[in-house]
C-alpha atoms as a PDB file:
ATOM      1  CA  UNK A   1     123.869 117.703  63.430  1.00  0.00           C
ATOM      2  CA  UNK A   2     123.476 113.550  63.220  1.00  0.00           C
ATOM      3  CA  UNK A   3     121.794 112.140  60.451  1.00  0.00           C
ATOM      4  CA  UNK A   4     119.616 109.006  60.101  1.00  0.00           C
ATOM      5  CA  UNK A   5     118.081 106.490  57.432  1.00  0.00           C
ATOM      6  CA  UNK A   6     114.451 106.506  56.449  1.00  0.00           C
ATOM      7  CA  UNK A   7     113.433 104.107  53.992  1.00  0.00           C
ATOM      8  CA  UNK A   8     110.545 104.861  52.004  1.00  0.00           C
ATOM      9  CA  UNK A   9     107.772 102.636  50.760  1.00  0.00           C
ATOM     10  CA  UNK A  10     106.061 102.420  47.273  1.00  0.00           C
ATOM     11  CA  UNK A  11     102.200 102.933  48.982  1.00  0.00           C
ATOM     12  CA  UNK A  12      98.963 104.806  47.722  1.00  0.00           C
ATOM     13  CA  UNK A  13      99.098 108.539  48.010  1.00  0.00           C
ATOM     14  CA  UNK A  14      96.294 107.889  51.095  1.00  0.00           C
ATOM     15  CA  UNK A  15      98.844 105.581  53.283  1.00  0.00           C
ATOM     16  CA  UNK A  16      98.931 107.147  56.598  1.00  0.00           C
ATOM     17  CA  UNK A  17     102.570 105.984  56.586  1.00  0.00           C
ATOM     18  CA  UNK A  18     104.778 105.375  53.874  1.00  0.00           C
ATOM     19  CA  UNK A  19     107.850 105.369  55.360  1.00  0.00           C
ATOM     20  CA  UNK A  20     110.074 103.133  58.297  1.00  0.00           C
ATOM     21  CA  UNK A  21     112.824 105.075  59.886  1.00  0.00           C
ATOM     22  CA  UNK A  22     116.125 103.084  60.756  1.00  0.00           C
ATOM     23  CA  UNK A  23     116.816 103.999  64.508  1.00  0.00           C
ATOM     24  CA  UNK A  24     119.106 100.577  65.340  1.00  0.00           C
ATOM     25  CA  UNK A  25     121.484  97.750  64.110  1.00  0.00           C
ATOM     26  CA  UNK A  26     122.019  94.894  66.458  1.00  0.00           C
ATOM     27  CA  UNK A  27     120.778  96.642  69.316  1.00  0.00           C
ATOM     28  CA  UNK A  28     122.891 100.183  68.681  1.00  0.00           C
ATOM     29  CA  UNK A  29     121.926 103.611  68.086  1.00  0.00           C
ATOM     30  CA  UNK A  30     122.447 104.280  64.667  1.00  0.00           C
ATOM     31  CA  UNK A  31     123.243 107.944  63.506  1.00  0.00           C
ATOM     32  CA  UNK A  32     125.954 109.445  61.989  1.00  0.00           C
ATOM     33  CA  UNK A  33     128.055 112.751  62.015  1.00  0.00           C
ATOM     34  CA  UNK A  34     127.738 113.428  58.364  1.00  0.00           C
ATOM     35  CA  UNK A  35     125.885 112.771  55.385  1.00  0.00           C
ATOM     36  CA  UNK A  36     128.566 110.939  53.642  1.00  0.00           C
ATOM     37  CA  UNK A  37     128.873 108.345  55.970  1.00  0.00           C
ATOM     38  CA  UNK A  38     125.105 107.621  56.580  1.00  0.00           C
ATOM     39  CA  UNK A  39     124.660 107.113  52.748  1.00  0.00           C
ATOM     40  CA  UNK A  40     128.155 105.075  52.901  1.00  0.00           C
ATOM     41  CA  UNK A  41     126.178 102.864  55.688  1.00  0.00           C
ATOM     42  CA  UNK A  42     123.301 102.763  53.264  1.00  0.00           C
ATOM     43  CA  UNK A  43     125.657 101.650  50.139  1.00  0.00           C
ATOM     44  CA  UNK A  44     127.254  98.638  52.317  1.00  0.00           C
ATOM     45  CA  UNK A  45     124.348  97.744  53.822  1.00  0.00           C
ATOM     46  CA  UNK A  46     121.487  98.226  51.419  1.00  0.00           C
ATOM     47  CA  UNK A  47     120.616  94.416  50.949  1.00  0.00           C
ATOM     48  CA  UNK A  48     120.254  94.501  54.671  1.00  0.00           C
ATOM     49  CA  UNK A  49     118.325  97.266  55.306  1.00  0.00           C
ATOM     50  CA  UNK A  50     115.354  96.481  52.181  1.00  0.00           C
ATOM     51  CA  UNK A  51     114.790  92.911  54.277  1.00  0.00           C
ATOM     52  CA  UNK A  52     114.321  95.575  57.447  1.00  0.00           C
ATOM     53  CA  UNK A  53     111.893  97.675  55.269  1.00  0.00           C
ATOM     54  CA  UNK A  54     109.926  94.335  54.443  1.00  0.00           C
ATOM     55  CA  UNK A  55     109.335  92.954  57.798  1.00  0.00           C
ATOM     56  CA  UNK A  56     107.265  96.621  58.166  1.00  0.00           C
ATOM     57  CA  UNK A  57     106.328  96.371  54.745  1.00  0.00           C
ATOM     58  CA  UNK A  58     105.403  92.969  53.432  1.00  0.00           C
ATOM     59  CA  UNK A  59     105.288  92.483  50.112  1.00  0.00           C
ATOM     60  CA  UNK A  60     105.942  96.899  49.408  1.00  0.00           C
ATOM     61  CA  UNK A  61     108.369  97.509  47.169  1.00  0.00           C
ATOM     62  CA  UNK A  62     111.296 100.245  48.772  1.00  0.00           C
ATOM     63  CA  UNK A  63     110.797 103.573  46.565  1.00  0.00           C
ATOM     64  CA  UNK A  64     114.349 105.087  48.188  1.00  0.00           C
ATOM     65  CA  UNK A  65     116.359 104.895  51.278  1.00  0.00           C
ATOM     66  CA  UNK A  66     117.426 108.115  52.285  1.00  0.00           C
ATOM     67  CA  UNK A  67     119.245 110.126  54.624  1.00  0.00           C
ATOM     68  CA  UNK A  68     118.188 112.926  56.514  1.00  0.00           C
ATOM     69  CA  UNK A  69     119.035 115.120  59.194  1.00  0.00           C
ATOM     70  CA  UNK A  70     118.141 114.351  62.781  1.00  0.00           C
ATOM     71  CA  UNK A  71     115.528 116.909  64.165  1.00  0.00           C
ATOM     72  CA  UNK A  72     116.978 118.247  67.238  1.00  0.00           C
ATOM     73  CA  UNK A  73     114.657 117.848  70.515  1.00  0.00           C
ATOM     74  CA  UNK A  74     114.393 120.052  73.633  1.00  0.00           C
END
């Protein structure tokens, strides 16, 4: 099971989306084998990944970034 980082936005309940999921980093796949080292990525590279949020988000505050397993596809 891979996991993956969604950052979540502080938006009104009635936001259709409140949240940006973190699919690359300079042009690679990001996903990771456990949960320890996606929220290891997120510790190192948290600075990093709140300007990311804000480019989707301008001018949102980031509630949490998270990790969460990858659904698995057909």
């Amino acid at each position: 099971m891979m996991w993956l980082i969604v950052i979540i936005m502080f938006l009104p309940l009635s936001a259709d989306l409140d949240a940006v999921e973190v699919t690359h980093h300079n042009g690679k796949l990001l996903e990771f084998q456990s949960e320890e080292a996606c929220y290891k990525h997120v510790e190192k590279n948290l600075i990093t990944l709140k300007a990311f949020a804000s480019t989707h988000y301008p001018d949102v505050p980031v509630k949490s970034v998270n990790c969460f397993r990858k659904p698995r596809t057909i």
